[in-house]
Structure formats: C-alpha cells, structure tokens
Protein backbone atom coordinates (compact mmCIF):
# COMPACT_ATOMS: atom_id res chain seq x y z
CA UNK A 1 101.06 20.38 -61.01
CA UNK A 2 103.88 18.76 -63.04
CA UNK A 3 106.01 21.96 -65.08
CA UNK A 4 109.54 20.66 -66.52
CA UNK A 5 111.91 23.17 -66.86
CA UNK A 6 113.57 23.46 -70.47
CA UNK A 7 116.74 21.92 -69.46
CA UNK A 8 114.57 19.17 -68.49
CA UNK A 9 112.39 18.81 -71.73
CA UNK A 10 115.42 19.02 -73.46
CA UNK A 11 116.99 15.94 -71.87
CA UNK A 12 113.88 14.59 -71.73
CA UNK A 13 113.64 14.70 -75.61
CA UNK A 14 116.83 13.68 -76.30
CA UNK A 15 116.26 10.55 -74.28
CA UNK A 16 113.16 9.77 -76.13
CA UNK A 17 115.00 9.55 -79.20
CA UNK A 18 117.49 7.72 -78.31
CA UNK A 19 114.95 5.02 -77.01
CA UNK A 20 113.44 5.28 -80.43
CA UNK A 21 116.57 4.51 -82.24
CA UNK A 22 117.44 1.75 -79.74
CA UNK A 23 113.73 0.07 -79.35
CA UNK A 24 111.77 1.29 -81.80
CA UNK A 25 107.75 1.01 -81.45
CA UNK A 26 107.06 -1.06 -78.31
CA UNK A 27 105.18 -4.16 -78.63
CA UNK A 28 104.35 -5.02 -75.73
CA UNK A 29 102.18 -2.94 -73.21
CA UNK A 30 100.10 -2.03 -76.29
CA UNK A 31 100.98 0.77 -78.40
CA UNK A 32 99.63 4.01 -77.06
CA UNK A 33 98.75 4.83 -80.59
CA UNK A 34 96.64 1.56 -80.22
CA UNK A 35 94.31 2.50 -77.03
CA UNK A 36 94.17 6.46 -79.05
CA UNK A 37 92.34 4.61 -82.32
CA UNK A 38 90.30 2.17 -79.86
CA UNK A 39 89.22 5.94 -78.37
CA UNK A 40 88.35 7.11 -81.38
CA UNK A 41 86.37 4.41 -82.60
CA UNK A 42 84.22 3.88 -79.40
CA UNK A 43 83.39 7.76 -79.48
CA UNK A 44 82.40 7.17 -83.08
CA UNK A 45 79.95 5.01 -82.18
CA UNK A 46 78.77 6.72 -79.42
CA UNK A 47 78.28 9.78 -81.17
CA UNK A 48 76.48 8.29 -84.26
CA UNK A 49 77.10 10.73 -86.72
CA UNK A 50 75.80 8.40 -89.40
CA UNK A 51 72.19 9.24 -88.07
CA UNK A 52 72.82 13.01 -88.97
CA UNK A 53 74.01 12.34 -92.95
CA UNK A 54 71.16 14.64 -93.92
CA UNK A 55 72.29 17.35 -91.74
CA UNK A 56 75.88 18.24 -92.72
CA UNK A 57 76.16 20.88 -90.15
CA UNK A 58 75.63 18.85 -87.07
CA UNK A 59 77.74 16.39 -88.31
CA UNK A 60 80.80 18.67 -88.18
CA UNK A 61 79.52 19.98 -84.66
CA UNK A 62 80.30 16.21 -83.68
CA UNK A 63 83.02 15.89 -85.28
CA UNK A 64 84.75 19.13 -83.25
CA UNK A 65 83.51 16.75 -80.25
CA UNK A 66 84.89 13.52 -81.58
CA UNK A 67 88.15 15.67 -81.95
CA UNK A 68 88.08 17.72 -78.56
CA UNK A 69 86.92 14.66 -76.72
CA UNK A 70 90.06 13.05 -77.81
CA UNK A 71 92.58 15.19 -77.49
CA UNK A 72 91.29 16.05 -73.66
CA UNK A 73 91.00 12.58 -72.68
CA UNK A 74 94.47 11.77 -74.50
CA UNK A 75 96.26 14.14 -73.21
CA UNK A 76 94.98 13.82 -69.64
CA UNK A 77 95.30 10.64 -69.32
CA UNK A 78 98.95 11.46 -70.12
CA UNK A 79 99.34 14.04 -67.77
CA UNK A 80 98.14 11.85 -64.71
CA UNK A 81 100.25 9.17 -65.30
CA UNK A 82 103.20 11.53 -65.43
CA UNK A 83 101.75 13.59 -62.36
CA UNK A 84 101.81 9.54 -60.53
CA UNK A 85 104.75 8.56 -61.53
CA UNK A 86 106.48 11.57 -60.56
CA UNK A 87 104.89 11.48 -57.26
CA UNK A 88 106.32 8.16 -56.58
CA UNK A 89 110.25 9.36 -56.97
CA UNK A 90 110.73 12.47 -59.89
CA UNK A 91 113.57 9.74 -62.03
CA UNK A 92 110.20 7.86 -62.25
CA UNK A 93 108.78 10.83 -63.80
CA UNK A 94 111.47 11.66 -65.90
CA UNK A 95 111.28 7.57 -67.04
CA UNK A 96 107.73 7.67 -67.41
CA UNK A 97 108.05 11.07 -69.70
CA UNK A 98 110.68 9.68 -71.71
CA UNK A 99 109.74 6.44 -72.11
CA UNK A 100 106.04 8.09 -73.05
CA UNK A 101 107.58 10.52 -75.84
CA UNK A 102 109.46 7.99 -77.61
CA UNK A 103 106.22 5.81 -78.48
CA UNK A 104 104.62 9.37 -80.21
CA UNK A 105 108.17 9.14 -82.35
CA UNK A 106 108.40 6.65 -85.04
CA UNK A 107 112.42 7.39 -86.52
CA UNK A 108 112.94 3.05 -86.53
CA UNK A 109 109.76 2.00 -86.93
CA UNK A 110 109.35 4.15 -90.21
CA UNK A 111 112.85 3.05 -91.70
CA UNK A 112 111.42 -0.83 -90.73
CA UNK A 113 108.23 -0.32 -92.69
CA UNK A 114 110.23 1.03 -95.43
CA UNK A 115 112.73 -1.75 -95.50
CA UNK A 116 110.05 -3.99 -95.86
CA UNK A 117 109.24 -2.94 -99.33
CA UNK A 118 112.72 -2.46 -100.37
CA UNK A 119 114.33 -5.64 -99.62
CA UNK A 120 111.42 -7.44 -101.22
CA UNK A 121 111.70 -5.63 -104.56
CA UNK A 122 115.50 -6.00 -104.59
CA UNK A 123 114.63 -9.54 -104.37
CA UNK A 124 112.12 -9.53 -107.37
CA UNK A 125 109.23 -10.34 -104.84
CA UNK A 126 106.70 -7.60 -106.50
CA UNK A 127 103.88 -9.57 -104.81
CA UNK A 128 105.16 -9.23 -101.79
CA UNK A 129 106.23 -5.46 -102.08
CA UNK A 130 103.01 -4.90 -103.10
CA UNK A 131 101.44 -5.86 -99.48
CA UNK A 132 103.90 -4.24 -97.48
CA UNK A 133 103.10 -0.88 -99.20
CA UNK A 134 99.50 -1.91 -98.66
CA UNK A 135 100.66 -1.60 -94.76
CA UNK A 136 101.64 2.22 -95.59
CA UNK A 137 99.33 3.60 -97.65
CA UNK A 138 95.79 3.58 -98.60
CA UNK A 139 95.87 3.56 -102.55
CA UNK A 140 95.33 0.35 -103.94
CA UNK A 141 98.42 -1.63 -104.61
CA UNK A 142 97.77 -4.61 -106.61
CA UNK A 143 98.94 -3.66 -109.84
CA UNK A 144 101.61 -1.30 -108.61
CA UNK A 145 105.28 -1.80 -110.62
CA UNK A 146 108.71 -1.71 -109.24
CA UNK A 147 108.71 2.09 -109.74
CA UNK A 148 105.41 3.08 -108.18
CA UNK A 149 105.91 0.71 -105.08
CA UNK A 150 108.94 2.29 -104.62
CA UNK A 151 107.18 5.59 -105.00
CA UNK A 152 105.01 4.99 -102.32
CA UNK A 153 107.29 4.10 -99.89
CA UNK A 154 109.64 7.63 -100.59
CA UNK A 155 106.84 9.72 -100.18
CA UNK A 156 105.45 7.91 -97.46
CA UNK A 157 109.08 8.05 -95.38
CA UNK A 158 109.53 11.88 -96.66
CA UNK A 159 106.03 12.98 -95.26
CA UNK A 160 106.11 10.83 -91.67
CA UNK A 161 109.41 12.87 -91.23
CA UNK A 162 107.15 15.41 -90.03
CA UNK A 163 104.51 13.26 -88.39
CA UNK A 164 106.65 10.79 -86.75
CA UNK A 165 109.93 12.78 -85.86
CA UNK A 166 110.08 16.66 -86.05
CA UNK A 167 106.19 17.69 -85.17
CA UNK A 168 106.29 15.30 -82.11
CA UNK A 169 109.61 16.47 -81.06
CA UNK A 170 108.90 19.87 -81.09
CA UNK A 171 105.61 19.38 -79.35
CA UNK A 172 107.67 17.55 -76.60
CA UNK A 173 110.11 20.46 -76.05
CA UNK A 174 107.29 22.53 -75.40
CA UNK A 175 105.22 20.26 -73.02
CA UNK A 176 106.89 16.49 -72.44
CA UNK A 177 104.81 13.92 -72.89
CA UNK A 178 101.15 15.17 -72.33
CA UNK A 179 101.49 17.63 -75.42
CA UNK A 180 103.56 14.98 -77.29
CA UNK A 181 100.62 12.85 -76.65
CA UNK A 182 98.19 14.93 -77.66
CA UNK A 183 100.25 15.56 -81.12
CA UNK A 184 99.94 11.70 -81.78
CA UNK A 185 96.28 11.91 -80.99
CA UNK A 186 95.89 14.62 -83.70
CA UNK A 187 97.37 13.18 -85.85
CA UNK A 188 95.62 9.62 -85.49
CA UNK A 189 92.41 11.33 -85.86
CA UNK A 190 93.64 12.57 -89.18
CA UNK A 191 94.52 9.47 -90.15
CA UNK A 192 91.23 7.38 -88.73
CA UNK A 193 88.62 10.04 -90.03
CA UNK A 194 90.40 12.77 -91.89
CA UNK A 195 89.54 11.85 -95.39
CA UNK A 196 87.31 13.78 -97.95
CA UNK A 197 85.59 10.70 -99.00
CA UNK A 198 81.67 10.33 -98.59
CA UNK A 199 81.54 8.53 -94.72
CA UNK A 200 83.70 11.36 -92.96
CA UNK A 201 83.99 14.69 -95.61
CA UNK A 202 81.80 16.39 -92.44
CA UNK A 203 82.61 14.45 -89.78
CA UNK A 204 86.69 14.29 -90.08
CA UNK A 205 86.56 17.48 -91.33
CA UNK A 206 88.01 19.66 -88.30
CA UNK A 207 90.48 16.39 -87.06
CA UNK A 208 91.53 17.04 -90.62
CA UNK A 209 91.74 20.86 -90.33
CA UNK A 210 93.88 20.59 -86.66
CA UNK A 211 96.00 18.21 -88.07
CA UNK A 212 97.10 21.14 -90.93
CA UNK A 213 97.47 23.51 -87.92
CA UNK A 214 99.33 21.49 -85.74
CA UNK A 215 101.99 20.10 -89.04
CA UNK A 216 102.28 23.65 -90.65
CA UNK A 217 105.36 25.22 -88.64
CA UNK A 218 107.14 21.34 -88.50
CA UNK A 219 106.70 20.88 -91.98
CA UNK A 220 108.70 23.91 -92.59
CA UNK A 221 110.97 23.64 -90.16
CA UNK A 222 111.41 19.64 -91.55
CA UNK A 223 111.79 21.61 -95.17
CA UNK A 224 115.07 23.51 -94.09
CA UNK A 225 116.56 20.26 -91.88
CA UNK A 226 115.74 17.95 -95.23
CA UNK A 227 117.82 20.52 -97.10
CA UNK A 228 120.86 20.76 -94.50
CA UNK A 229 120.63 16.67 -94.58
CA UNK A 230 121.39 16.56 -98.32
CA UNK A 231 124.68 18.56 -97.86
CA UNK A 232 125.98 15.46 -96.51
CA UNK A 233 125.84 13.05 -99.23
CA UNK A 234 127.80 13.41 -101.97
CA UNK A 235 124.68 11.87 -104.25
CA UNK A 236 122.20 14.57 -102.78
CA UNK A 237 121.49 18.29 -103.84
CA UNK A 238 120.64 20.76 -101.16
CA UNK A 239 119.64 23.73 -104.14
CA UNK A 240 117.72 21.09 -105.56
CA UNK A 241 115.92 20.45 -102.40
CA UNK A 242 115.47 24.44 -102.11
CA UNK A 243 114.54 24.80 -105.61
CA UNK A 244 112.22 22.04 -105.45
CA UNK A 245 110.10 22.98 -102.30
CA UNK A 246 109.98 26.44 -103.87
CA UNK A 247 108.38 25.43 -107.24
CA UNK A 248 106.33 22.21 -106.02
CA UNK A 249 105.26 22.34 -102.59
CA UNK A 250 102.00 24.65 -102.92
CA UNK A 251 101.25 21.71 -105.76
CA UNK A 252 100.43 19.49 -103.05
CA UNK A 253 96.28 19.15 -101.71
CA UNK A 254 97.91 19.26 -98.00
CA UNK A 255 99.39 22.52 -97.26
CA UNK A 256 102.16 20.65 -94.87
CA UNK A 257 102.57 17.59 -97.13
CA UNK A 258 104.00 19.23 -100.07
CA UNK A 259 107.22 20.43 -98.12
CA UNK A 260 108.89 17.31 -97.01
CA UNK A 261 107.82 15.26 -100.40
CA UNK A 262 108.98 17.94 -102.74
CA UNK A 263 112.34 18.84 -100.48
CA UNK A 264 113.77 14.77 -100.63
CA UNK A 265 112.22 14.58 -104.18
CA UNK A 266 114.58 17.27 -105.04
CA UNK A 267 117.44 16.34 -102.58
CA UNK A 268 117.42 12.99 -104.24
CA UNK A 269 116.67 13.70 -108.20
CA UNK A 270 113.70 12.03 -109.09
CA UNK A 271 109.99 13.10 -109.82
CA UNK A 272 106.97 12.30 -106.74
CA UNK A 273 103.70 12.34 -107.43
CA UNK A 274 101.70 10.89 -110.61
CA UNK A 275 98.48 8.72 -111.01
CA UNK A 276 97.18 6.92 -107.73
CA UNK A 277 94.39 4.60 -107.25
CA UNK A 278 91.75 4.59 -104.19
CA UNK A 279 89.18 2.25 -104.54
CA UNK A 280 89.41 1.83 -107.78
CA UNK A 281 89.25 5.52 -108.78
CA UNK A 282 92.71 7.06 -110.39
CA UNK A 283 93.49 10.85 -109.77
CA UNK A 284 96.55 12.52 -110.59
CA UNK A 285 98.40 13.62 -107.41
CA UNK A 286 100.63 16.68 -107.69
CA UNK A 287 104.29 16.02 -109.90
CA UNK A 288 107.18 17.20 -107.48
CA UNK A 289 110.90 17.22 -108.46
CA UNK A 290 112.57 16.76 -111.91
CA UNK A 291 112.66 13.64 -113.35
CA UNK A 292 116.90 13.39 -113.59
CA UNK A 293 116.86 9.57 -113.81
CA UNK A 294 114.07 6.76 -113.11
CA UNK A 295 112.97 6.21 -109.52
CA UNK A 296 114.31 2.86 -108.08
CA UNK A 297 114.12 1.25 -104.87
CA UNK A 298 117.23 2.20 -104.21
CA UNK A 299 115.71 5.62 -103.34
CA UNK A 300 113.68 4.33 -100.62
CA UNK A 301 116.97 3.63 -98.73
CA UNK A 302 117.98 7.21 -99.47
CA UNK A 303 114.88 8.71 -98.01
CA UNK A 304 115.61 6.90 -94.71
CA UNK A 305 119.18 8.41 -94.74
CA UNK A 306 117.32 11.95 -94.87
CA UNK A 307 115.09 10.72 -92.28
CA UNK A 308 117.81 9.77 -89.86
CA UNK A 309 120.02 12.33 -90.71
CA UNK A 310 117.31 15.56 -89.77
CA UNK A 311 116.86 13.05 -85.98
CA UNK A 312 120.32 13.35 -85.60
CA UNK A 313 120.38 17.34 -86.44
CA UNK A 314 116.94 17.01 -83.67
CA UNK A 315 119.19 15.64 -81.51
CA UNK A 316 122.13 17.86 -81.75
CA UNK A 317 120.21 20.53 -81.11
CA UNK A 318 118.09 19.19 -77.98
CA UNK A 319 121.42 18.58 -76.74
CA UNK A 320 123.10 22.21 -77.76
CA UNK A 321 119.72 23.18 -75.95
CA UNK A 322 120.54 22.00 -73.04
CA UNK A 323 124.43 23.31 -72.87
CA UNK A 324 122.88 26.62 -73.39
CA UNK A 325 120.35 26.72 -70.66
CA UNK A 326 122.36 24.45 -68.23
C-alpha cells in the first residue's frame, strides 16, 4: 500500500504545477485524458445502451456502470503504476506522482487554447477565431461575431478554472495522483456523455450528476480565490466579483458553473451569458454580470490573468502547507 503523508502531497502538488506551467499538456506518451475517452468509448459499445432506448431505467443502470467502471479502472490503473514505480526507488514514485498530477491540470494548456482565439481576432481573422472556439466549445460557431467568440472563450477559461486547476488540485492534496486521476476521469465522462440531449439524457445522466458532486466545493472555493485575484489589478473589482456571484450564479443550469463565470464576469465588468446555438437550435443561457462596457477580446487575456493568478494563490498555499506540517 502506497499512503503519502501531507507534507508529501503537498510537495507533490506543488511540483505538478510547476510542471504544468513549465510543459504544459504532454504530447507525447499520449495524453492520459486520451486512453480515459478511448475507455469510455469502448465500454460504450460494450454496454450497448442504444438497445435499451425503450427502457429508460436500465439505461441509467448502465450508465452508473459506464461511470463506476471508469472511475475503478482509471483510478487503479493509476494507483499501480504509482505502487511500481515507487517500488523501484520512492523519488521514482514521487516522479511518477508528480509527473501523473500535472497531466489532470490544464493552467497552460487552457491559456494556449484561449490565445488561439484571441490573437486571431486581434488580427481580424474572424474565420479563423471562429474554428479555434469550435476546439472549446460545442455551440455552433460559424456565424459567431467578434463579441460572441470572445464570449466563448471567457466563459470557457472562467469555468475550466475549476475543472482544470482548483478541483484537480484539491483532489491531489487529498490522494496524489490516483484520486487526481480519477477527478479527470469524472470529469471526461461529463464531458463525453453528460449532455441532456436525446442519445445520452439516461445514459450520461449519473457521469453528469458525479461530475456536480465532485465540482460543487471547488467551484466555491474557485469563487472566493477569483475574487482575491481581482484585488490585484487595478482594472478588476473584487465587490463586483462578490456582488456578481451573489446575484447570478444560481442563474446558471449547472449548479458549479455559475460561480466561476459570474465571479470573472463581475471581476472584469462585462455581461456572460446570452443566446447560444447547438445544432442549430438557439436557447438563451443565463445573463451574468453588468454590462459596464462591450465585451472585447481583450477580456479573454484578462480571464487568463484570473486563471493564473488563483494557480499561483494554489501554489502559495501548497507551499504554506507544507511549512506548516514540516
């Protein structure tokens, strides 16, 4: 049995991090994220739940295996490799667990997929905005104006603070890389079969559900470090960011969504939200913030200051952690 102690998840953490902000999303052995989707598609198939349409309940009974199947495996999988690696020499293990964490953290490879909207539209490339947004969201894009694209991209970096920084993180400080793991799986279950559309309203319906459970206390915690973030830029407001979560957030369909997305629309001074189109059907998502001046692209670079500003509060305080316990 592999236990770290806190002072080693702690360092532990705070080397993962720092990988992230040095290498960023590794591309080569293949993303760990990558072999967790191939997963979940080959138990799709093997459980078939298309042959059960007509009998919603059974469908969500294999959808609670699609989703326990994976997080077992996932997280197993992690924990042997650790267990190996830290039977060759424990600095192995520690490399292995940092190294491990890091890939279920996504601080650079966010602010990249960002940039990649941004520098286009700065450019007046709309086209070619418009299919890098396509890479981060799954509203159509094809008619989307400087404003909207740039829209997209803010909320998108303001809600993957949680999934790809603080919910990770946390997960690691409570059990390195196998629970880290197992947060990435959960959340790329949500984001392979949690949708409310016709093929997986049954069957995503609990990877969906333990996604919620698994965001809800890192979206609030993410809520409070997106409001301490603000207080250090001069063209940010902190009891806007307050003010905002308070009057916006429960606006939001996701109960863990609302938090981050109304907290930088606030911090920042511009309205999220508005008409969105999936598939050629237009709904009106929740408004969040107040409208103080037009949104610009310039704002997507301000959401990735928030973004790196709350990893390098996480990182303080991993290190702080580790004073204290040392």
């Amino acid at each position: 049995m592999i236990f770290y102690s806190l002072k080693e998840l702690f360092l532990l953490a705070g080397a993962a991090l720092m990988l992230d902000w040095i290498v960023g999303d590794p591309k080569w052995p293949t993303h760990p994220v990558i072999w967790i989707g191939r997963l979940i598609r080959g138990l799709e198939r093997y459980l078939q739940p298309e042959r059960w349409k007509e009998r919603p309940s059974v469908v969500r009974g294999l959808g609670i295996v699609l989703t326990l199947l994976t997080l077992i495996i996932s997280s197993g999988f992690m924990w042997l490799l650790v267990w190996a690696a830290n039977a060759v020499h424990p600095w192995f293990g520690y490399a292995v667990s940092a190294w491990f964490i890091s890939t279920t953290i996504a601080v650079k490879g966010l602010k990249e997929a960002a940039m990649l909207v941004y520098k286009p539209l700065v450019q007046g490339k709309l086209d070619e905005a418009r299919k890098y947004v396509g890479y981060i969201v799954g509203r159509d894009t094809a008619d989307l104006d400087e404003r909207e694209a740039s829209r997209a991209a803010v909320e998108t970096v303001a809600e993957n603070t949680v999934d790809a920084l603080v919910s990770p993180l946390l997960f690691a400080l409570i059990g390195g890389a196998p629970l880290a793991m197992l947060y990435r799986a959960v959340n790329t279950l949500d984001s392979m079969v949690g949708y409310r559309n016709e093929k997986y309203k049954y069957f995503g319906w609990f990877s969906a559900r333990t996604d919620d459970v698994f965001n809800y206390i890192p979206a609030r915690i993410t809520g409070v470090m997106l409001t301490i973030s603000a207080l250090f830029d001069l063209r940010m407001s902190a009891k806007d960011a307050i003010r905002s979560i308070r009057a916006f957030a429960h606006l939001h369909p996701s109960p863990n969504s609302g938090i981050p997305e109304s907290a930088v629309a606030g911090a920042i001074g511009i309205e999220l939200g508005g008409m969105n189109t999936y598939f050629g059907v237009t709904s009106e998502r929740a408004r969040m913030g107040w409208p103080k001046r037009p949104l610009v692209a310039e704002d997507i670079v301000l959401a990735v200051r928030l973004l790196y500003r709350v990893s390098f509060i996480l990182f303080a305080g991993v290190i702080a952690g580790w004073f204290i316990v040392n």
